[in-house]
Protein backbone atom coordinates (compact mmCIF):
# COMPACT_ATOMS: atom_id res chain seq x y z
CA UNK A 1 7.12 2.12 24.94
CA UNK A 2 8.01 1.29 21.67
CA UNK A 3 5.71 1.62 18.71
CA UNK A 4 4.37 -1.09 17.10
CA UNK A 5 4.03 -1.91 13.52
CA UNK A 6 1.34 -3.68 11.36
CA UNK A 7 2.30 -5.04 8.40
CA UNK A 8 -0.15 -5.60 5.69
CA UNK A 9 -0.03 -7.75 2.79
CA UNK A 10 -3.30 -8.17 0.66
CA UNK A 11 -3.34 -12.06 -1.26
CA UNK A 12 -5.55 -13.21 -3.57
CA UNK A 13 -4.54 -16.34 -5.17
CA UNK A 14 -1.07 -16.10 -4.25
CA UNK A 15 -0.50 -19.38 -3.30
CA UNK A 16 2.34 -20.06 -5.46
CA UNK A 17 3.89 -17.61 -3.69
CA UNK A 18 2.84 -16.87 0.01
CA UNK A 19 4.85 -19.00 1.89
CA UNK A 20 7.77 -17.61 0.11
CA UNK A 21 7.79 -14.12 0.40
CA UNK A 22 5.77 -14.07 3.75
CA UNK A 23 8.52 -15.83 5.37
CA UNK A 24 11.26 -13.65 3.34
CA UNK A 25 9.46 -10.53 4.39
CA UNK A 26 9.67 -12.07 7.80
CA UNK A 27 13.36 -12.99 7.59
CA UNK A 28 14.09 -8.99 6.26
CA UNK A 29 12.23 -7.22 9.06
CA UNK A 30 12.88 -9.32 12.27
CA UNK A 31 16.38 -7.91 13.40
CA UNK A 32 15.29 -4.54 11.65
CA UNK A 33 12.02 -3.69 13.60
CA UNK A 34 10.26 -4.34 16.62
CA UNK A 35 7.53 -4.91 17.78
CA UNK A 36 5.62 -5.88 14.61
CA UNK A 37 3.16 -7.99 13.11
CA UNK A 38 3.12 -8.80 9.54
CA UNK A 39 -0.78 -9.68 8.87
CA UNK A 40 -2.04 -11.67 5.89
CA UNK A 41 -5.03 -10.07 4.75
CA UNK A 42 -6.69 -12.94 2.36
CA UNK A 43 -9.14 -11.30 0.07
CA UNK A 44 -11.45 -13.83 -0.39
CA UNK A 45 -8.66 -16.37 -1.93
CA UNK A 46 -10.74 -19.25 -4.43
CA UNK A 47 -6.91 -21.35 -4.29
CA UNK A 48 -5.35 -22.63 -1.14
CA UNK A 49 -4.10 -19.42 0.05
CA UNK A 50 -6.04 -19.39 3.57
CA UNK A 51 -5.24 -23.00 4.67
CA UNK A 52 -1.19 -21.82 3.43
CA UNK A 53 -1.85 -18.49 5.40
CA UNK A 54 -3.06 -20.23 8.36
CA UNK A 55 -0.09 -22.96 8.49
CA UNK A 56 2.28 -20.09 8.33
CA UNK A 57 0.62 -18.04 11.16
CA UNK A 58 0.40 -21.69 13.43
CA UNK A 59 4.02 -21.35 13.18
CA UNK A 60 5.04 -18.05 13.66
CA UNK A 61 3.38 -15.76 16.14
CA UNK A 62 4.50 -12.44 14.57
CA UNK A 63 2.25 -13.25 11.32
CA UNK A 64 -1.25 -13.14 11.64
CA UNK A 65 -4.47 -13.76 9.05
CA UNK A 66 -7.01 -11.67 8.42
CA UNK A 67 -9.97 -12.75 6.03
CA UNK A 68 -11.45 -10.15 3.91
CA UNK A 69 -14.28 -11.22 2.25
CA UNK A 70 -14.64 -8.13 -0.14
CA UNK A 71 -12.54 -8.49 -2.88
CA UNK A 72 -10.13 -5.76 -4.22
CA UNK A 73 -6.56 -4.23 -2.74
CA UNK A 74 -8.13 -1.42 -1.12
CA UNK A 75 -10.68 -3.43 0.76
CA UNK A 76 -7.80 -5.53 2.05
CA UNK A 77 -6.11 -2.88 3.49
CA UNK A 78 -8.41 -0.67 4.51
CA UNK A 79 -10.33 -3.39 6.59
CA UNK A 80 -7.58 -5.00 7.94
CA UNK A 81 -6.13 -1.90 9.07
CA UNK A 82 -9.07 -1.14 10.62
CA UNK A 83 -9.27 -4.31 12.70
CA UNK A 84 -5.95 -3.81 14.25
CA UNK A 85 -4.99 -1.53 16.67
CA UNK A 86 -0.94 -0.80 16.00
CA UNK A 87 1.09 2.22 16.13
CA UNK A 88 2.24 2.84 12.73
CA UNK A 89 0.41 0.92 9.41
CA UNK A 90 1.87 -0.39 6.57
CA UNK A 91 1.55 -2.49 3.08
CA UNK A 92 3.84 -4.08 0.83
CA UNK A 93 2.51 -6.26 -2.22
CA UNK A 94 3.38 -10.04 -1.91
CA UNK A 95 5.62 -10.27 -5.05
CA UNK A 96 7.63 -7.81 -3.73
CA UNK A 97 8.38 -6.12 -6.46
CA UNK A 98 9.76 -3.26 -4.23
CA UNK A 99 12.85 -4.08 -2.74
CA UNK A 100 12.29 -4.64 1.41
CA UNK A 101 15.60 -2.76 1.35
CA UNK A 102 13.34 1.01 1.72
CA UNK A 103 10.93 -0.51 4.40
CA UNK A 104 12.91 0.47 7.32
CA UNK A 105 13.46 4.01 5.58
CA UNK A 106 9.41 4.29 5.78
CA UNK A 107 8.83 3.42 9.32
CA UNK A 108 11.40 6.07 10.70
CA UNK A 109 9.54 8.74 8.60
CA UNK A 110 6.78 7.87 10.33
CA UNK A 111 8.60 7.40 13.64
CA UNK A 112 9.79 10.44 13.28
CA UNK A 113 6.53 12.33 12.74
CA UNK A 114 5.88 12.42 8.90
CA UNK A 115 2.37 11.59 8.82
CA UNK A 116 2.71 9.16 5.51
CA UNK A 117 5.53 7.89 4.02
CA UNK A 118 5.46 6.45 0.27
CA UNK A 119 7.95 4.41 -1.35
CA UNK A 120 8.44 6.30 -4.96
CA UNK A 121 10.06 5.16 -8.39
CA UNK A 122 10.30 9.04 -9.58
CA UNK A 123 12.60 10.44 -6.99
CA UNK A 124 16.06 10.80 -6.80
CA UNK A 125 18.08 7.62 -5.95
CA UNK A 126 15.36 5.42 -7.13
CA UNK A 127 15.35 2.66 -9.68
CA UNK A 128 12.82 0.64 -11.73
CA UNK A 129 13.02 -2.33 -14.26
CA UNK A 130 9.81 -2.46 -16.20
CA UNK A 131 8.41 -3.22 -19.43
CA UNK A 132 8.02 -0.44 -21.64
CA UNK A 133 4.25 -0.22 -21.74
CA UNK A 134 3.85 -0.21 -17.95
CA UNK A 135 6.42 2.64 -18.04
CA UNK A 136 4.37 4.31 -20.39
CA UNK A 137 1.11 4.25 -18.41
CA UNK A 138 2.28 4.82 -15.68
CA UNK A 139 4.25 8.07 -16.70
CA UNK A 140 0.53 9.22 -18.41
CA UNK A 141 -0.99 8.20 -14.51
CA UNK A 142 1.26 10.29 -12.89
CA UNK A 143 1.37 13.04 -15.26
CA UNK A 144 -2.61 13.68 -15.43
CA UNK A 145 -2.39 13.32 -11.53
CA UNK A 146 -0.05 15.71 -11.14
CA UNK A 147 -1.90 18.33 -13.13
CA UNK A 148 -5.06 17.19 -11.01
CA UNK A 149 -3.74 17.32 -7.92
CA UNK A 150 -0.85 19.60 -6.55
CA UNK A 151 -0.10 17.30 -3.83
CA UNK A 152 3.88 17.29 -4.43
CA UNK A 153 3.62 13.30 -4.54
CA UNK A 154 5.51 11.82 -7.86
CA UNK A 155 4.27 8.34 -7.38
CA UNK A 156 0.99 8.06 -5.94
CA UNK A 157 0.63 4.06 -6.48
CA UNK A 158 3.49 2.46 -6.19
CA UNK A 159 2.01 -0.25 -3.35
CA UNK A 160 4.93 0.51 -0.71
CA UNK A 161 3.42 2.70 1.66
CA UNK A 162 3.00 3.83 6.00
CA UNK A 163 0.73 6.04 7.58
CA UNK A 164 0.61 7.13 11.18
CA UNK A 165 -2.12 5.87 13.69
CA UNK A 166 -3.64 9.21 13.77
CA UNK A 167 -4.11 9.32 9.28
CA UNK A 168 -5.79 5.94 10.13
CA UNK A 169 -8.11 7.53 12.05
CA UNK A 170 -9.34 10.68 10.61
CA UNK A 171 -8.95 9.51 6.67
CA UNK A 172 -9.49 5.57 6.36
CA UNK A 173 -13.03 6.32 7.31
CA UNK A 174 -13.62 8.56 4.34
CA UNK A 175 -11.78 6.61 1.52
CA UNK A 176 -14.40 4.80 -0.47
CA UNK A 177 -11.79 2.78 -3.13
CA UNK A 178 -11.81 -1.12 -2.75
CA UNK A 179 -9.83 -1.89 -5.78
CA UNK A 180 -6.15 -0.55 -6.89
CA UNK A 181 -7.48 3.62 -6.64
CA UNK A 182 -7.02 3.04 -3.07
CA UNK A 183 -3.54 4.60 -2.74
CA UNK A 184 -4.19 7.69 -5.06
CA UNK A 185 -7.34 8.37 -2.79
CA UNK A 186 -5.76 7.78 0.56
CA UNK A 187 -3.10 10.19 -0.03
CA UNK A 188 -5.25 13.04 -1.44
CA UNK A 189 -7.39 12.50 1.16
CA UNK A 190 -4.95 12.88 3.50
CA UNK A 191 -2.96 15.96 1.83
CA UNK A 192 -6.39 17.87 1.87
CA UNK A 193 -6.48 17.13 5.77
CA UNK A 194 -2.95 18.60 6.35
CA UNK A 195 -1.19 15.54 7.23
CA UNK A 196 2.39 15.66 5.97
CA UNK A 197 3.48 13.52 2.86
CA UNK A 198 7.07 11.89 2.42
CA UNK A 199 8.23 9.97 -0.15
CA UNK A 200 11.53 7.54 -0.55
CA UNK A 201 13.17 5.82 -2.89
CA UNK A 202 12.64 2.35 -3.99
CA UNK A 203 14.19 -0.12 -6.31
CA UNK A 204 11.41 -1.94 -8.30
CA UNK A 205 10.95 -4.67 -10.40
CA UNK A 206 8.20 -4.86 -12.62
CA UNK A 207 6.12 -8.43 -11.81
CA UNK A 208 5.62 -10.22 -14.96
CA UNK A 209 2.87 -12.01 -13.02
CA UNK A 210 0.95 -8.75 -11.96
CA UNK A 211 -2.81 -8.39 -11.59
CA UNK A 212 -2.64 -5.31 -12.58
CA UNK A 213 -4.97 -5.38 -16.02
CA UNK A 214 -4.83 -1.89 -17.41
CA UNK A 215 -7.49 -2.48 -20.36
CA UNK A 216 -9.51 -3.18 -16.90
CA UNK A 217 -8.04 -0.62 -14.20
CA UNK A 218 -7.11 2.51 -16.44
CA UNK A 219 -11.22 3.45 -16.60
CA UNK A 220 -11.54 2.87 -13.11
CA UNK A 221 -8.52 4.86 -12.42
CA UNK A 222 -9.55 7.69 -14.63
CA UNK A 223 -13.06 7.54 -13.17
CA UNK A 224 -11.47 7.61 -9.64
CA UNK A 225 -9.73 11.12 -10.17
CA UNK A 226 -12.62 12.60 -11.62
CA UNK A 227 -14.58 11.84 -8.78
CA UNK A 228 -11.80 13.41 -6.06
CA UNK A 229 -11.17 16.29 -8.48
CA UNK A 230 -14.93 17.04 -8.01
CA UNK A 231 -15.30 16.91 -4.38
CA UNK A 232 -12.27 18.86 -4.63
CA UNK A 233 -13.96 21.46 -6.72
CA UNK A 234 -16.96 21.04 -4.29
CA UNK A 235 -14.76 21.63 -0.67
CA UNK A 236 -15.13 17.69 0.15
CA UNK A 237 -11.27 17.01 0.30
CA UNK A 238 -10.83 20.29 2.75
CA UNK A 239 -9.66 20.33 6.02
């Protein structure tokens, strides 16, 4: 049988943009993939993201809603992954600032037994538009992660990513990140576990519109690394 495929995107306050991109995602992936779900996964929206969520899912049966009522990325994912039981899970972010143009490249990794598969704006054939100061950051991120961790991954957040049925099973349960740190934790997780890492390349567009704060998400990132880097020390990450 063929393998099915959830499709997470986490929204919070995206109603200016939901119907939008879930319907372009929708438009991308249906003569590209199948089976599949795409699955809203509303964390705790204050706007009118559910009721636009829910219209969208009365019409389409491929897109579902989830409601998450603990707020940050990681909780999105993580819980709606966890309600679902698919073949292969994915994310994208909703202002698709990755091009859907990689997606399919992801979902054959993992098709074709790569355990993860990341999208990445470091390796070869990739390419990013972004401001100078995110650039910045983001090379410092990856740079102090690196030295951390000698996982082989270049980009361990870029929010473009698939993991097998069998990584959502042994790891999710272990990652304890609700908020952005989710990605960096899954895959380290994961790496310490054995399961294989892949990554693609993307093109990327930085979104001016971002929720990304980094005067807010730079401490928690930092404080995130020194936690794995001690269970590391400490034989938690092991297999």
């Amino acid at each position: 049988m063929p393998e099915t495929v959830a499709i997470v995107v986490p929204a919070y306050n995206e109603e200016s943009i939901l119907t939008e991109k879930i319907l372009q995602i929708n438009e991308f992936i249906k003569d590209k993939l199948s089976p599949y779900n795409i699955i809203i996964a509303d964390n705790n929206s204050t706007d009118k993201t559910p009721e636009l969520a829910k219209g969208i899912t009365s019409e389409h049966e491929n897109i579902l809603y989830h409601h998450v009522p603990i707020r940050g990325k990681g909780s999105a994912i993580k819980r709606t992954w966890l309600a679902f039981d698919y073949d292969i899970y994915s994310f994208m972010d909703v202002d698709l600032s990755t091009d859907l143009g990689a997606f399919p490249a992801l979902i054959e990794a993992v098709k074709g037994g790569c355990d993860i598969a990341v999208g990445s704006r470091y390796v070869e054939g990739a390419y990013t538009i972004r401001s100078f100061k995110r650039e910045t950051i983001s090379k410092a991120y990856r740079t102090l992660f690196t030295l951390l961790f000698k996982s082989g991954v270049l980009d361990p957040q870029c929010g473009f990513k698939a993991i097998s049925r069998k990584v959502r099973d042994e790891v999710l349960g272990d990652v304890e990140t609700d908020g952005f740190f989710f990605d960096t934790e899954l895959l380290i997780r994961a790496y310490h576990k054995g399961f294989s890492i892949k990554e693609a390349p993307i093109v990327w567009t930085e979104d001016p519109d971002s929720t990304v704060n980094f005067i807010r998400d730079i401490p928690s990132f930092l404080k995130g690394l020194s936690k794995l880097k001690y269970y590391q020390i400490k034989g938690g990450l092991e297999k």
